[in-house]
C-alpha atoms as a PDB file:
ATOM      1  CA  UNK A   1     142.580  66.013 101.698  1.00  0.00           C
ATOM      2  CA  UNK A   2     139.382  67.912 102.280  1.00  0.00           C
ATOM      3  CA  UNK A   3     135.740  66.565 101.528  1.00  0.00           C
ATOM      4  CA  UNK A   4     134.800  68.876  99.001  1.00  0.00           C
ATOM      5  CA  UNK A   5     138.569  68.778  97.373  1.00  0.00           C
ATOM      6  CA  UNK A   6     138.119  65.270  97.280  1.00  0.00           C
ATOM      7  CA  UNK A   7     134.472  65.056  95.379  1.00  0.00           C
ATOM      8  CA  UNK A   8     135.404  67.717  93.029  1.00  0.00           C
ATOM      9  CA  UNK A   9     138.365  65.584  92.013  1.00  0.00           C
ATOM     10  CA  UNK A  10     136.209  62.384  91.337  1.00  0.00           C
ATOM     11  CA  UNK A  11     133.767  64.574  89.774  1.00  0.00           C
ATOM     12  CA  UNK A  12     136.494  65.973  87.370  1.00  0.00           C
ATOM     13  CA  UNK A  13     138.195  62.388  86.357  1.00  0.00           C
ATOM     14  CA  UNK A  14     134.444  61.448  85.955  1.00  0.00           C
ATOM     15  CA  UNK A  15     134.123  64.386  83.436  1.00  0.00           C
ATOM     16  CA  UNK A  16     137.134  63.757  81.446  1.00  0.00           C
ATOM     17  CA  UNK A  17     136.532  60.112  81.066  1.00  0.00           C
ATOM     18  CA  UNK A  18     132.805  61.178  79.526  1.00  0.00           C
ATOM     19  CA  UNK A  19     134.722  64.174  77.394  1.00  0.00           C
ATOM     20  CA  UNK A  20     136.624  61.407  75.905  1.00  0.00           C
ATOM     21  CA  UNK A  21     133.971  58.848  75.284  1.00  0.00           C
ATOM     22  CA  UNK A  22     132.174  61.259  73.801  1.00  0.00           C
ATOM     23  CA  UNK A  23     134.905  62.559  71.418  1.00  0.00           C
ATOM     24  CA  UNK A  24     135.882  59.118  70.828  1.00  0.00           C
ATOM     25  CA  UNK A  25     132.467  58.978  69.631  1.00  0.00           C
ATOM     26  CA  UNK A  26     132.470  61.899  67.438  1.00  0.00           C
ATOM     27  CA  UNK A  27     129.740  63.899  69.583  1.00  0.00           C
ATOM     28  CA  UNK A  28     131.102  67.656  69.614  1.00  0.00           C
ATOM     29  CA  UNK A  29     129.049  67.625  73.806  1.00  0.00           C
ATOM     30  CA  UNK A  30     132.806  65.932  74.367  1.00  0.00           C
ATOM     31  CA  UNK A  31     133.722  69.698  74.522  1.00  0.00           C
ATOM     32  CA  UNK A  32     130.575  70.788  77.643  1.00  0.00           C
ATOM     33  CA  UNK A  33     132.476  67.734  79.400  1.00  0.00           C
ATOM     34  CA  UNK A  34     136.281  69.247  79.171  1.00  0.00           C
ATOM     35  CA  UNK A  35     134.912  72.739  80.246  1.00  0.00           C
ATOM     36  CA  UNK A  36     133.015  71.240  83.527  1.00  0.00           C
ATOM     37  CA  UNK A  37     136.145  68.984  84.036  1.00  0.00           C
ATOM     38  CA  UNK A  38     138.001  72.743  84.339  1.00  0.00           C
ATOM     39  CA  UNK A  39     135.332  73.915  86.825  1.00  0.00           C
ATOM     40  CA  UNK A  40     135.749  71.124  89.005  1.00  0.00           C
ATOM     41  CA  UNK A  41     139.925  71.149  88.561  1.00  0.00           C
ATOM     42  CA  UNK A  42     139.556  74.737  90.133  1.00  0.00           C
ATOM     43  CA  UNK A  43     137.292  73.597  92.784  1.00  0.00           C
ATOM     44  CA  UNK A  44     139.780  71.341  93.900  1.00  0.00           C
ATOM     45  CA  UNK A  45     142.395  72.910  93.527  1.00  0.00           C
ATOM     46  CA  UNK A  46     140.375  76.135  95.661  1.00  0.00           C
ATOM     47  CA  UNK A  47     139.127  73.948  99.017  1.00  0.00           C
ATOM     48  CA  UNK A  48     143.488  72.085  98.397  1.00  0.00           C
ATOM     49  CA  UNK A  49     144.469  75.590  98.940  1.00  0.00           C
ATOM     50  CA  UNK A  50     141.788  76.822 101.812  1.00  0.00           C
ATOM     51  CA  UNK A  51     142.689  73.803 103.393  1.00  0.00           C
ATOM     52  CA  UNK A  52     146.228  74.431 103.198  1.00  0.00           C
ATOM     53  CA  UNK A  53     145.626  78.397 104.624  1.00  0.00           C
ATOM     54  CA  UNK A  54     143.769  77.103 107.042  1.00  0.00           C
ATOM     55  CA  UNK A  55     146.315  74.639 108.909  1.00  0.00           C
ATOM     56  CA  UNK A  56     149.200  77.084 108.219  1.00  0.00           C
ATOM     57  CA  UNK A  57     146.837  80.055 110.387  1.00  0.00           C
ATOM     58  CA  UNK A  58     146.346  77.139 113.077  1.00  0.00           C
ATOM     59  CA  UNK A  59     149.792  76.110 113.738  1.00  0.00           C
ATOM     60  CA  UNK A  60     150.963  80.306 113.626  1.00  0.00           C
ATOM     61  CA  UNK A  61     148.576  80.870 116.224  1.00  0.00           C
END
């Protein structure tokens, strides 16, 4: 798994853990916490995939 992939995914466990301590605690910033935890789900999920492109091109050629 890459670097980036890899802090992106601690990043977003990080920021649903805070989304629900905060709903938990009836704060309505629970909901800025959810919508970064989707940022950094797609930046994972973007350097999984580039990673992914990039050994498939490697092993073709």
């Amino acid at each position: 798994m890459p670097r980036n992939a890899l802090f992106a995914l601690i990043i977003c466990v990080l920021a649903l853990t805070a989304a629900v301590v905060s709903l938990v605690q009836g704060r309505w910033l629970g909901l800025i916490w959810v919508l970064m935890a989707g940022v950094f789900s797609n930046i994972a999920w973007y350097h999984l995939r580039r990673a992914r492109q990039a050994k498939a091109a490697a092993s073709e050629g």
